[in-house]
N, C-alpha and C. Protein backbone atom coordinates (compact mmCIF):
# COMPACT_ATOMS: atom_id res chain seq x y z
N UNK A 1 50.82 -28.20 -5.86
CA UNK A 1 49.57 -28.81 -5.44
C UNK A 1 48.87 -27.95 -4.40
N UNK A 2 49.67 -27.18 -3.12
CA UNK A 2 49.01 -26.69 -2.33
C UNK A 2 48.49 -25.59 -2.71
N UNK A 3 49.44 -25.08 -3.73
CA UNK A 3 48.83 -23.63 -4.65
C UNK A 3 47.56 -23.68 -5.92
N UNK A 4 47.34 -24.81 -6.30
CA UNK A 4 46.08 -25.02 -6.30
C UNK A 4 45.22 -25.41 -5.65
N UNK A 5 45.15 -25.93 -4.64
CA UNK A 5 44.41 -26.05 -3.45
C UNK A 5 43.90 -24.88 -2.90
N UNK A 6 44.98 -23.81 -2.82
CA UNK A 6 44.54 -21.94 -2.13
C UNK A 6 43.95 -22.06 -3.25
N UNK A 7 44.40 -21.77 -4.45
CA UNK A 7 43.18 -20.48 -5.34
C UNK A 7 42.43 -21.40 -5.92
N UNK A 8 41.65 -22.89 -5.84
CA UNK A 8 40.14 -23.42 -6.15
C UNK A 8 39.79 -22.61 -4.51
N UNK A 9 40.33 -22.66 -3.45
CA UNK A 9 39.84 -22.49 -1.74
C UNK A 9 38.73 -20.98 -2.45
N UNK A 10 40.11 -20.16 -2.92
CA UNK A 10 39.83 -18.57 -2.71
C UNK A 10 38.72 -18.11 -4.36
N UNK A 11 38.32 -19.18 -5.31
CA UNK A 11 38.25 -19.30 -6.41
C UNK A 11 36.67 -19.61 -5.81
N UNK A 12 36.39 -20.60 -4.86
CA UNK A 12 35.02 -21.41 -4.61
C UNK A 12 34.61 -20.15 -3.72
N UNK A 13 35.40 -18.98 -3.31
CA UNK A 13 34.93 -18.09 -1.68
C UNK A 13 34.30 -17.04 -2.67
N UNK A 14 35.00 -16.55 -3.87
CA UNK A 14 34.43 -15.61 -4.60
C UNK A 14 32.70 -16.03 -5.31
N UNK A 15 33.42 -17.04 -5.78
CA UNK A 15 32.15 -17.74 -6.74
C UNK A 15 30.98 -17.54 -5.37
N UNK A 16 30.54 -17.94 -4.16
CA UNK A 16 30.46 -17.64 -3.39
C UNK A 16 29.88 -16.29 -2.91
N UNK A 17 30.47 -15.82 -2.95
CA UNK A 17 29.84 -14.23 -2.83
C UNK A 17 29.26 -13.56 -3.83
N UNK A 18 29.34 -14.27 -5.23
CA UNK A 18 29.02 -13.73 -6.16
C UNK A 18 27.64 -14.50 -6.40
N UNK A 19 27.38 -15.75 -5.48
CA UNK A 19 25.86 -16.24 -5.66
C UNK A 19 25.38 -15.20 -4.22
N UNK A 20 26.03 -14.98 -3.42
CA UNK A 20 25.30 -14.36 -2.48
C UNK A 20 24.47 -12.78 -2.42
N UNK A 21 25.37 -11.97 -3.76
CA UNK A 21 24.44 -10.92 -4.36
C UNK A 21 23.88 -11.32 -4.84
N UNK A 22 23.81 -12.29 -6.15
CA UNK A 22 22.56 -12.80 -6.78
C UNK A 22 21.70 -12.75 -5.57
N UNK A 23 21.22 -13.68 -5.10
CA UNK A 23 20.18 -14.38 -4.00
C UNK A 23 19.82 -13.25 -3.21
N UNK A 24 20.90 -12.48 -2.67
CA UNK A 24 20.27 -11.35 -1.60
C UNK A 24 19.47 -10.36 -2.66
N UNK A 25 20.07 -10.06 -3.58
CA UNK A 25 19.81 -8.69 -4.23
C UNK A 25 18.51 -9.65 -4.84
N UNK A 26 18.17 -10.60 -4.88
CA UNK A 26 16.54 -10.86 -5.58
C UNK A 26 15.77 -10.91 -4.08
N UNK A 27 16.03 -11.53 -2.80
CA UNK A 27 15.32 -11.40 -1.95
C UNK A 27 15.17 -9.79 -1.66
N UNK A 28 16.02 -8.95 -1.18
CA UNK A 28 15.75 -7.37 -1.05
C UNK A 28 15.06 -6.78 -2.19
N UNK A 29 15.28 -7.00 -3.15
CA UNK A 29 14.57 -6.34 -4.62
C UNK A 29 12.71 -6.67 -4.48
N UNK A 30 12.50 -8.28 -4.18
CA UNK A 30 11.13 -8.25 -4.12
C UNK A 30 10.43 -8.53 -2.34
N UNK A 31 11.61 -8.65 -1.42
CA UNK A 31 10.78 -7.72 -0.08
C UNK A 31 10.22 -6.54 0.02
N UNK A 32 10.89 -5.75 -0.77
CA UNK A 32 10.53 -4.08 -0.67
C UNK A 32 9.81 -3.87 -2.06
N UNK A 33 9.48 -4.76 -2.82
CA UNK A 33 8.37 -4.62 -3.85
C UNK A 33 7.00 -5.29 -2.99
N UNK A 34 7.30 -6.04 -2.57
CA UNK A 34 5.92 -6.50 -1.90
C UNK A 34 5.50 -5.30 0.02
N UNK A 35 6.55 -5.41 0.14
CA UNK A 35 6.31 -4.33 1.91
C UNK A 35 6.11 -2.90 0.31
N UNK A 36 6.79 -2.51 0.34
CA UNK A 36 6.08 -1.09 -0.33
C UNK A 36 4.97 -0.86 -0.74
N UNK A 37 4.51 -1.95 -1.54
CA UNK A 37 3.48 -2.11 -2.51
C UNK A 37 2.13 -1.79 -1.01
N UNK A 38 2.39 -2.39 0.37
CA UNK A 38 1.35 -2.22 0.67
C UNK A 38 1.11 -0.95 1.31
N UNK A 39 1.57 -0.15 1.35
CA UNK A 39 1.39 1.19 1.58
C UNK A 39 0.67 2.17 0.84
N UNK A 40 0.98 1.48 -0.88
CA UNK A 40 0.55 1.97 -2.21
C UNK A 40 -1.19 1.59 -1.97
N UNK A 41 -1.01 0.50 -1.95
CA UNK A 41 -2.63 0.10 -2.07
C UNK A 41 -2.99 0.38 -0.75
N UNK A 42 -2.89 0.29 0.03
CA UNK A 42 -3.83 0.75 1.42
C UNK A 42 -4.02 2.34 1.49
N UNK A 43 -3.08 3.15 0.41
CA UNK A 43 -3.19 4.70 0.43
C UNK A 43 -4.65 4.52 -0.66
N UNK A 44 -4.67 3.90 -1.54
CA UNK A 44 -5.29 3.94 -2.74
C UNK A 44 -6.83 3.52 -2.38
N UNK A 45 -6.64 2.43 -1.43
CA UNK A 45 -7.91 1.93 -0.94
C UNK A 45 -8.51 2.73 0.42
N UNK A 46 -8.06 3.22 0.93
CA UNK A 46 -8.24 4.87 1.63
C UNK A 46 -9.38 5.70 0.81
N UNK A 47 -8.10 6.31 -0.43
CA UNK A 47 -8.69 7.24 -1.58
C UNK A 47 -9.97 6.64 -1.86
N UNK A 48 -10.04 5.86 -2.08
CA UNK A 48 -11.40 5.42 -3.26
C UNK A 48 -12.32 5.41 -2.12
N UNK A 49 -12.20 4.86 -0.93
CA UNK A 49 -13.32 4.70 -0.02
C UNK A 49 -13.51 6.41 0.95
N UNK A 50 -12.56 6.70 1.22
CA UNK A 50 -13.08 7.76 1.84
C UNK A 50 -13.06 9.31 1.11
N UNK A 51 -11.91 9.10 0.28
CA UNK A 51 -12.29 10.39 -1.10
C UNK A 51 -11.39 11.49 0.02
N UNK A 52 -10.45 11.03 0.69
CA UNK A 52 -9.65 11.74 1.57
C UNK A 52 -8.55 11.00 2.15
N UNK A 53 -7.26 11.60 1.40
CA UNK A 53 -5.69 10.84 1.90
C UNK A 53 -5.70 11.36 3.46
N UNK A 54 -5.55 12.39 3.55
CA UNK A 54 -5.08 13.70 4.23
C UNK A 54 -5.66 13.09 5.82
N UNK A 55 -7.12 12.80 6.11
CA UNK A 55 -7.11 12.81 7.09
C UNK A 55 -8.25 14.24 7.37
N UNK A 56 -8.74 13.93 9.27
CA UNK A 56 -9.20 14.90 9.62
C UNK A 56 -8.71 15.77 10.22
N UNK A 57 -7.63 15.75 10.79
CA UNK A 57 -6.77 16.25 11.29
C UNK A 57 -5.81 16.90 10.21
N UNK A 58 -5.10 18.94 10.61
CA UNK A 58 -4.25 18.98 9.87
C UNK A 58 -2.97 18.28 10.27
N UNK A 59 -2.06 18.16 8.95
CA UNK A 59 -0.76 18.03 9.33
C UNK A 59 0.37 18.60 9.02
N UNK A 60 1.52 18.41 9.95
CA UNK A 60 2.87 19.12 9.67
C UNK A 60 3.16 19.47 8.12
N UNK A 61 3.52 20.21 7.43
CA UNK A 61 4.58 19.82 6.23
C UNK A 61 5.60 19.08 6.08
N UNK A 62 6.10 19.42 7.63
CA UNK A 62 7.73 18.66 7.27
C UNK A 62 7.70 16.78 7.32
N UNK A 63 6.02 16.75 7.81
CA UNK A 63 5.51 15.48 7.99
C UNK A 63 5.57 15.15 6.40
N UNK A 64 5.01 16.00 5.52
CA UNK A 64 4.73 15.80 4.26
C UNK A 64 6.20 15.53 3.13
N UNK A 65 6.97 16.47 3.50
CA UNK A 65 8.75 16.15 2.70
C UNK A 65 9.00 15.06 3.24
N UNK A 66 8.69 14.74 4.63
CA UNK A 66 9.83 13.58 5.33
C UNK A 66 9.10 12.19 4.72
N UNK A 67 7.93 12.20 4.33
CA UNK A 67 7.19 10.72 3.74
C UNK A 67 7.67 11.01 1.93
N UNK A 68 7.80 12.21 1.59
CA UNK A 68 8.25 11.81 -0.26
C UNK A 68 9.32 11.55 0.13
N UNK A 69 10.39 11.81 1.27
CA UNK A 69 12.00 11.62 0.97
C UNK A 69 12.03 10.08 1.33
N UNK A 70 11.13 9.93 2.23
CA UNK A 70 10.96 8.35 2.92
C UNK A 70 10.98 7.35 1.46
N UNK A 71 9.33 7.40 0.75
CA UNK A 71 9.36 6.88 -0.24
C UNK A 71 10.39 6.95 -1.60
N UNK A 72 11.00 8.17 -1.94
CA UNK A 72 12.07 7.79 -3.44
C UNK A 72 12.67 7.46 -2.34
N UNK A 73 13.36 7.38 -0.85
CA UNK A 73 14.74 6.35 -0.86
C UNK A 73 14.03 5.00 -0.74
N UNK A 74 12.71 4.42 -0.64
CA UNK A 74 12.68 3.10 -0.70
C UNK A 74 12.71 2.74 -2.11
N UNK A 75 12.05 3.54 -3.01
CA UNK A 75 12.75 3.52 -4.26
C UNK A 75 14.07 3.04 -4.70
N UNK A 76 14.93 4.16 -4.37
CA UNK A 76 16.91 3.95 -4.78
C UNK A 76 16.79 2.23 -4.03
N UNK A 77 16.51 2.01 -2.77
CA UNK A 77 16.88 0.59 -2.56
C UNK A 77 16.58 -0.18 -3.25
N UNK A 78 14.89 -0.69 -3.73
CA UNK A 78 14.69 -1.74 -4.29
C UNK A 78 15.45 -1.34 -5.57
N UNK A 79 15.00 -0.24 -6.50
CA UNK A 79 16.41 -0.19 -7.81
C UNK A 79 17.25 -0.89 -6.71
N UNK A 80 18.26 -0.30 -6.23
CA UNK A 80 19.59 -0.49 -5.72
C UNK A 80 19.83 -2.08 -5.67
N UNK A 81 19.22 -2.95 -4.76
CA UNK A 81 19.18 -4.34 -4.65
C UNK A 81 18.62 -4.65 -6.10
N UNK A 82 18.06 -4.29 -6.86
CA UNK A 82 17.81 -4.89 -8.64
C UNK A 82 19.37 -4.95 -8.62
N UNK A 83 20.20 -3.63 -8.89
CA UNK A 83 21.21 -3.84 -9.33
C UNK A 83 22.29 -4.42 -8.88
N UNK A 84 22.01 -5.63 -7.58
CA UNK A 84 23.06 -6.48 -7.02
C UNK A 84 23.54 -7.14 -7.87
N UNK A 85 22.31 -7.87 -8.75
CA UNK A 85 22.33 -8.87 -9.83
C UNK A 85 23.86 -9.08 -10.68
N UNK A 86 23.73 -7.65 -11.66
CA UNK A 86 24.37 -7.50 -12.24
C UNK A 86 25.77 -7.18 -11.74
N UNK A 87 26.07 -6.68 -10.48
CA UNK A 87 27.45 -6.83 -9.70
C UNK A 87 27.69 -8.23 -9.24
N UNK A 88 26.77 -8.66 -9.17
CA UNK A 88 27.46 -10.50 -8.95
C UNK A 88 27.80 -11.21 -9.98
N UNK A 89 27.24 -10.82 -10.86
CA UNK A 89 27.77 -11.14 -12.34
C UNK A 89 29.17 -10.86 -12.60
N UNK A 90 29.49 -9.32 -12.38
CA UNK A 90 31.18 -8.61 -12.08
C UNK A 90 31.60 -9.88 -11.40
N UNK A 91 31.67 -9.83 -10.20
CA UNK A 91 31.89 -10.73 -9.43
C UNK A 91 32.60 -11.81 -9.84
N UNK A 92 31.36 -12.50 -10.70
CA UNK A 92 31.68 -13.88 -10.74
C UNK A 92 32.89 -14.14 -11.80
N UNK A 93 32.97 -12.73 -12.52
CA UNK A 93 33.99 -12.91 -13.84
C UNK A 93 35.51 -12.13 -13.30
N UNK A 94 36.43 -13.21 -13.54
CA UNK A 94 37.62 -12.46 -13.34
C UNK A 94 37.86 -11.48 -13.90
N UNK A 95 37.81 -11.56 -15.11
CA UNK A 95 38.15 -10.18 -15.94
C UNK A 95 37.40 -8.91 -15.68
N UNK A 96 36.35 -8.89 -15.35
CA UNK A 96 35.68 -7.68 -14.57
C UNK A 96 35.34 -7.48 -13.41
N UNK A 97 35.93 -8.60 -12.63
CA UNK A 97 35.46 -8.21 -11.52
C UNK A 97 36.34 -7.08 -10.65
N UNK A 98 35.61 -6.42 -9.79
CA UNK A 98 35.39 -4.99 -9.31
C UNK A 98 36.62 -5.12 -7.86
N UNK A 99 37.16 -4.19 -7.13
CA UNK A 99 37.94 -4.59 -6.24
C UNK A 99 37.37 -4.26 -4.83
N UNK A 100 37.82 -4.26 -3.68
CA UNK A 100 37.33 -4.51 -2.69
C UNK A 100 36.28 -3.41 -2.23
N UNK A 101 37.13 -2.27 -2.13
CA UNK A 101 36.42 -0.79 -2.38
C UNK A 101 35.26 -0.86 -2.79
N UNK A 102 35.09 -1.23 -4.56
CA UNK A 102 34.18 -0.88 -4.87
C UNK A 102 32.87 -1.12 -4.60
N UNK A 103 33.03 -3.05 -4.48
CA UNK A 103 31.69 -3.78 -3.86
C UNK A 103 31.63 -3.27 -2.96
N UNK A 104 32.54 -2.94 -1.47
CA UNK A 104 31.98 -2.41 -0.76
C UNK A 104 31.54 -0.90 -0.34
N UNK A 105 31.87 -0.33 -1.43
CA UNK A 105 31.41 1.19 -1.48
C UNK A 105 30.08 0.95 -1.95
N UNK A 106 29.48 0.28 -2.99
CA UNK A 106 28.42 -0.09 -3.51
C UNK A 106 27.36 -0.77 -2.16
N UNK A 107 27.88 -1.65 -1.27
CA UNK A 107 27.14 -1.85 -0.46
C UNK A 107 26.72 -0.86 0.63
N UNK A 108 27.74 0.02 1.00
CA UNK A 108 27.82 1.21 1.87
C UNK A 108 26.70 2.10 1.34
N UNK A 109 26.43 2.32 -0.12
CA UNK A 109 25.39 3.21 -0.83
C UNK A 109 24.17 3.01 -0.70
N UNK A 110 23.44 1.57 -0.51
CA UNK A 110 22.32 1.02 -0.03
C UNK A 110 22.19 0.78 1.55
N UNK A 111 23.26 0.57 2.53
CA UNK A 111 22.72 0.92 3.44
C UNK A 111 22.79 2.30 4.25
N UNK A 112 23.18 3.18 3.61
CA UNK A 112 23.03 4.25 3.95
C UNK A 112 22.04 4.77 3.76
N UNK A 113 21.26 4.72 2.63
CA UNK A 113 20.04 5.18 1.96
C UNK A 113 18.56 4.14 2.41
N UNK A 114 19.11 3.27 3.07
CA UNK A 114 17.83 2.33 3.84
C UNK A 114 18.21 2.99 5.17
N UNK A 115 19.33 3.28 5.83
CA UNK A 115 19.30 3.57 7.09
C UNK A 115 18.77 5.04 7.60
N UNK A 116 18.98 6.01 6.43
CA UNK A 116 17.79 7.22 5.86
C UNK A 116 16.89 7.14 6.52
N UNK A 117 16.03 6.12 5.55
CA UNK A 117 14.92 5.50 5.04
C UNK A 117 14.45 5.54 6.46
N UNK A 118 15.00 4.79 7.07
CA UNK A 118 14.38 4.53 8.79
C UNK A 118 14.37 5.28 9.71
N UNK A 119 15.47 6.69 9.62
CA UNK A 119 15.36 7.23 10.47
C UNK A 119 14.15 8.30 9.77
N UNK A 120 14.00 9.06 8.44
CA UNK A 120 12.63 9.25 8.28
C UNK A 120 11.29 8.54 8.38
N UNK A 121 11.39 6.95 8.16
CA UNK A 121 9.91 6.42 8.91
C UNK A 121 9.83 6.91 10.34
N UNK A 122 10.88 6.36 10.99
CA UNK A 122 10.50 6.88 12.56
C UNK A 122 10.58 8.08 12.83
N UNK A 123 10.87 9.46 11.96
CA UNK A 123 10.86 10.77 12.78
C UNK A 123 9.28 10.81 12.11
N UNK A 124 8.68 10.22 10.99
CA UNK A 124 7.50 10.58 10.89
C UNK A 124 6.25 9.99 11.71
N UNK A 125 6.87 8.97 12.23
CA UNK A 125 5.90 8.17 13.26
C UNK A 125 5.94 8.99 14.41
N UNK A 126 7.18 9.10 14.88
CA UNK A 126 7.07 9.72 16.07
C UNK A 126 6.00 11.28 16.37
N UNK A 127 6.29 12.26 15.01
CA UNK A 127 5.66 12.91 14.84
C UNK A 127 4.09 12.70 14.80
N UNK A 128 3.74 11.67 14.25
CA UNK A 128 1.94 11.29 14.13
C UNK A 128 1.76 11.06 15.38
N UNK A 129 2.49 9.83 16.15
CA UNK A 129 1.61 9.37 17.33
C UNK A 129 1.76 10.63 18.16
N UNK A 130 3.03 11.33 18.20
CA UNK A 130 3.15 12.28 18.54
C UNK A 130 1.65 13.56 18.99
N UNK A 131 1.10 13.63 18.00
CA UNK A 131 0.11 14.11 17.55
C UNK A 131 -1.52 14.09 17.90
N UNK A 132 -1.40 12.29 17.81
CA UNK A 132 -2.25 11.71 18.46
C UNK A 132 -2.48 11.64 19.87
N UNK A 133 -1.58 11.00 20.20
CA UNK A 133 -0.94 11.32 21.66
C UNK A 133 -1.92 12.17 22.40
N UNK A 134 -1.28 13.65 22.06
CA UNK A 134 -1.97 15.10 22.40
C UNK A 134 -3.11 15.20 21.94
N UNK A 135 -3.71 14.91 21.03
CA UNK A 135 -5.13 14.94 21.01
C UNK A 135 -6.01 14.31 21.14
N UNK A 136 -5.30 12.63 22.27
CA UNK A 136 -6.32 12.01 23.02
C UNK A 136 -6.06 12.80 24.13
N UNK A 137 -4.76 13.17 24.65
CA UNK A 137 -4.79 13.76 26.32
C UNK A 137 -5.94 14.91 26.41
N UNK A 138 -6.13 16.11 25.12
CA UNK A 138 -6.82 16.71 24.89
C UNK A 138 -7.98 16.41 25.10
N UNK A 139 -8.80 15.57 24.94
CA UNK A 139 -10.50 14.99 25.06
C UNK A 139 -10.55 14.64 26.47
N UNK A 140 -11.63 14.82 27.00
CA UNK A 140 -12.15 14.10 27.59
C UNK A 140 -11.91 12.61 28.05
N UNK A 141 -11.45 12.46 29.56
CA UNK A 141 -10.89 11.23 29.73
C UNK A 141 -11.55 10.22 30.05
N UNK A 142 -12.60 10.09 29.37
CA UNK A 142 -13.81 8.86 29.78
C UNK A 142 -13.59 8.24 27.87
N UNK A 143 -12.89 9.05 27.31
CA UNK A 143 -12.91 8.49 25.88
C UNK A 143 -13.42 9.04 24.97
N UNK A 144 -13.23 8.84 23.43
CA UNK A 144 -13.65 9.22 22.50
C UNK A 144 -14.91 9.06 21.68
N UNK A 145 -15.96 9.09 21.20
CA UNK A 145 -17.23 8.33 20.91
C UNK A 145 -16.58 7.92 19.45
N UNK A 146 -16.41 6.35 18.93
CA UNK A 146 -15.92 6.24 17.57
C UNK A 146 -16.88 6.15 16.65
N UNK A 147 -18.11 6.86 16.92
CA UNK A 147 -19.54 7.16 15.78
C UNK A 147 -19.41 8.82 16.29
N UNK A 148 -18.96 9.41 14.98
CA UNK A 148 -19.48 10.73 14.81
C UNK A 148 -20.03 11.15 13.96
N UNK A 149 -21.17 11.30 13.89
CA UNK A 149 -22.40 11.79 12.61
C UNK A 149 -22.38 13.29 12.43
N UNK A 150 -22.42 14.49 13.58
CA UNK A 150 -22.22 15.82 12.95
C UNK A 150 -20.73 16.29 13.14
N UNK A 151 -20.27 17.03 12.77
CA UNK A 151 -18.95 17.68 12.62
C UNK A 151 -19.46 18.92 13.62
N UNK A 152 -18.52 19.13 15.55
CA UNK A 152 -18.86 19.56 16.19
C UNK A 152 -17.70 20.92 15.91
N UNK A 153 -17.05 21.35 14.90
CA UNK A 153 -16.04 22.13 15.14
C UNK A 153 -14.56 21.45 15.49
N UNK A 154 -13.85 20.92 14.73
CA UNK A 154 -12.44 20.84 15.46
C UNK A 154 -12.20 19.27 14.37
N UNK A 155 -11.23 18.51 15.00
CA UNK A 155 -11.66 17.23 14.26
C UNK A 155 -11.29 15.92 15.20
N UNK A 156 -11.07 15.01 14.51
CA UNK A 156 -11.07 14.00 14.90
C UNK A 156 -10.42 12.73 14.97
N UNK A 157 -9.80 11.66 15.26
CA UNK A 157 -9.52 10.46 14.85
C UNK A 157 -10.05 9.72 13.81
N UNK A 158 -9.85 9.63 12.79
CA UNK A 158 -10.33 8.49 11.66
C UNK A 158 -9.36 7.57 11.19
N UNK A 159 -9.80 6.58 10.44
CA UNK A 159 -9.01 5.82 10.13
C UNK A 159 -8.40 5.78 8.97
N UNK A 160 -7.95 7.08 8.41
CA UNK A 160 -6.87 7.50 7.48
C UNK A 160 -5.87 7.44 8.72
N UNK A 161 -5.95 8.29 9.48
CA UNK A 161 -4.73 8.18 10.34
C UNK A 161 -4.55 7.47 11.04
N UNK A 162 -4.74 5.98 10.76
CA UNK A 162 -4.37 4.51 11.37
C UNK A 162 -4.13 3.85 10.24
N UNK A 163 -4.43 4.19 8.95
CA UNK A 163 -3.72 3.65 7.42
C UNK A 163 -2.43 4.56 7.56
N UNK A 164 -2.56 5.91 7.91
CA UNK A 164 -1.39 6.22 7.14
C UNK A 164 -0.23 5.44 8.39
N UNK A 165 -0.02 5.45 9.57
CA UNK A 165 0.74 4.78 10.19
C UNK A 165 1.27 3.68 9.94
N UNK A 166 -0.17 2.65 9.47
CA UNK A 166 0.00 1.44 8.87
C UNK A 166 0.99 1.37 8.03
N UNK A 167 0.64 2.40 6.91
CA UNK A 167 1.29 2.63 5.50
C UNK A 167 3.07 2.90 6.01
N UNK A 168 3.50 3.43 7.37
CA UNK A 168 4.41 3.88 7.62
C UNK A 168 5.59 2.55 8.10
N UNK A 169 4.59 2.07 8.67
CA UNK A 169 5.41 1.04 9.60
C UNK A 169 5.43 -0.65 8.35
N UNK A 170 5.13 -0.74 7.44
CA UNK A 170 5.10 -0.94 6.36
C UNK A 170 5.97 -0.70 5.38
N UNK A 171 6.49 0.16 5.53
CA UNK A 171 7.72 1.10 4.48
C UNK A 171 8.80 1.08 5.77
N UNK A 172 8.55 0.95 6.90
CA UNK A 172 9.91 0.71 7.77
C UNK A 172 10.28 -0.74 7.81
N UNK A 173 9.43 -1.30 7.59
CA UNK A 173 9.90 -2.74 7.49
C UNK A 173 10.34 -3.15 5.85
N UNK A 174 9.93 -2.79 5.04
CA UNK A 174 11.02 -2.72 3.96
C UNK A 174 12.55 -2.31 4.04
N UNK A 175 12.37 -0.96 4.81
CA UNK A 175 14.03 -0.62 4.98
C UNK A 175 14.94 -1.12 6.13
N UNK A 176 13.77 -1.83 6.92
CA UNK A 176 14.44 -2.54 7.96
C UNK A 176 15.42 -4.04 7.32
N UNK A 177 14.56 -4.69 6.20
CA UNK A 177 15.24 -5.69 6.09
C UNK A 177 15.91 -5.15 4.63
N UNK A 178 15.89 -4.01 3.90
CA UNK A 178 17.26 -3.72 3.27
C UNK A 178 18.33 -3.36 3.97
N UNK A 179 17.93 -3.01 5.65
CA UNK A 179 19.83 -2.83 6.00
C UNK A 179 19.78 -4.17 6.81
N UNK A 180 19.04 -4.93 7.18
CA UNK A 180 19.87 -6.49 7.66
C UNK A 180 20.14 -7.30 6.08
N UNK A 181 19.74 -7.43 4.98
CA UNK A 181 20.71 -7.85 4.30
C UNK A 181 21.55 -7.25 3.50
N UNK A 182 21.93 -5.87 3.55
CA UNK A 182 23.18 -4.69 3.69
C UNK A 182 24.02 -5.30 4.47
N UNK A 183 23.76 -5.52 5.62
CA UNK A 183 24.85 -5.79 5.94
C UNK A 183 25.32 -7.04 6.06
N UNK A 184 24.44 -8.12 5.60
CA UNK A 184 24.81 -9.79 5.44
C UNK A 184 26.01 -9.40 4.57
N UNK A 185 25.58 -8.89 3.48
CA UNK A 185 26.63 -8.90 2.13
C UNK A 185 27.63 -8.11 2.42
N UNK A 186 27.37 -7.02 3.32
CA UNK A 186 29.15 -6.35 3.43
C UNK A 186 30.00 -7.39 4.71
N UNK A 187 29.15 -7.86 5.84
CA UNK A 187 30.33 -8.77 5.97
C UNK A 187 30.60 -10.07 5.07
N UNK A 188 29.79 -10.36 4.01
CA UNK A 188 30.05 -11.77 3.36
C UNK A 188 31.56 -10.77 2.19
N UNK A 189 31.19 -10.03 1.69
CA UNK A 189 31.89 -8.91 0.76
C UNK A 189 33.81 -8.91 1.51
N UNK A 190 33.57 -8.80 3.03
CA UNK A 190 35.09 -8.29 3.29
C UNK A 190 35.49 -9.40 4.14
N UNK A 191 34.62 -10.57 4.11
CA UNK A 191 35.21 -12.27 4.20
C UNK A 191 35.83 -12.53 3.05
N UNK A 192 35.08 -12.44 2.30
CA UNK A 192 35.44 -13.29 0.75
C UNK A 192 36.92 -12.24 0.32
N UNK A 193 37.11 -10.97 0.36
CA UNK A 193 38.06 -10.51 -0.14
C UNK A 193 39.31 -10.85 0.23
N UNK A 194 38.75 -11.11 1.57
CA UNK A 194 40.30 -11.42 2.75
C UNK A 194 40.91 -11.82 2.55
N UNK A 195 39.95 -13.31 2.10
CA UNK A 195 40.65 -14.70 1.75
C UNK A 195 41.23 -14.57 0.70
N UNK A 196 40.63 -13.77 -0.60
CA UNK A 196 41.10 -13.40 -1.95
C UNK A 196 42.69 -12.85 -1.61
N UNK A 197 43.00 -11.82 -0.85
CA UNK A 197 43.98 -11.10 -0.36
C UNK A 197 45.03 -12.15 0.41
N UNK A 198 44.53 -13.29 0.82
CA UNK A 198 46.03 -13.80 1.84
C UNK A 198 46.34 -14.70 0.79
């Protein structure tokens, strides 16, 4: 009797974790479809209105690799959280389900690649305001005039480069909440095994 009592206990802890990838991996899958998405369209609605991504100001290159590496890893995540689904499915089936390692090597793979993710949003932020920074200390300290009609030589503040930040801090908050529920599921992942294990 008590030995069915443990394994429905350790039977209800799996089942359990195996709704908790479901559920996480659809909340992370369409947080970072909707936070990404607005980066997409606020770049796009930029383009069409000002007929210039780039800005008036030049910029770094390494500014330029560190935002494609930024974007495909928010990519691998949302894939990545799609494919919770189908590991909770593993999960839920004895006969395939996966061993401790693996779910949690699998979880280790997404937050590593969101935790990327963040430290390229913020080396590229830091770099812009960075930027900015110095080329308000640069002007004149009574301020900037935000109507400029001739082009005096040099450039300027516009508001590409307050989209693209936008666009930045936007894509950090996607990868911000793929590694807080990264790591819901790796400690829910090496609860549930424990219990599986005693």
């Amino acid at each position: 009797m008590l030995k069915e009592i443990i394994e429905s206990l350790h039977t209800w802890k799996i089942d359990g974790l195996a709704s908790a990838f479901r559920r996480v991996g659809r909340i992370g899958f369409w947080a970072q479809v909707v936070l990404g998405s607005f980066p997409v369209i606020l770049m796009l609605y930029v383009f069409t209105f000002s007929g210039n991504v780039s800005g008036t100001r030049a910029g770094l290159p390494i500014v330029e690799y560190l935002t494609v590496a930024n974007l495909l890893l928010l990519f691998f995540t949302t894939a990545w959280f799609y494919r919770y689904g189908s590991l909770s499915r593993k999960i839920a089936d004895p006969a395939t389900r996966p061993t401790e390692t693996a779910v949690a090597g699998a979880v280790w793979t997404g937050l590593v690649a969101s935790s990327l993710g963040i430290i390229f949003s913020i080396a590229v932020m830091m770099i812009d305001v960075g930027q900015l920074l110095f080329y308000f200390l640069a002007a004149p300290q009574g301020g900037i005039p935000t109507l400029q009609t001739t082009s005096v030589g040099g450039s300027w503040v516009s508001a590409v480069d307050l989209a693209s930040l936008m666009a930045l801090v936007m894509t950090l908050a996607a990868e911000v909440v793929a590694t807080v529920l990264g790591l819901w599921l790796l400690f829910r992942t090496t609860q549930s095994y424990d219990a599986l294990a005693k």
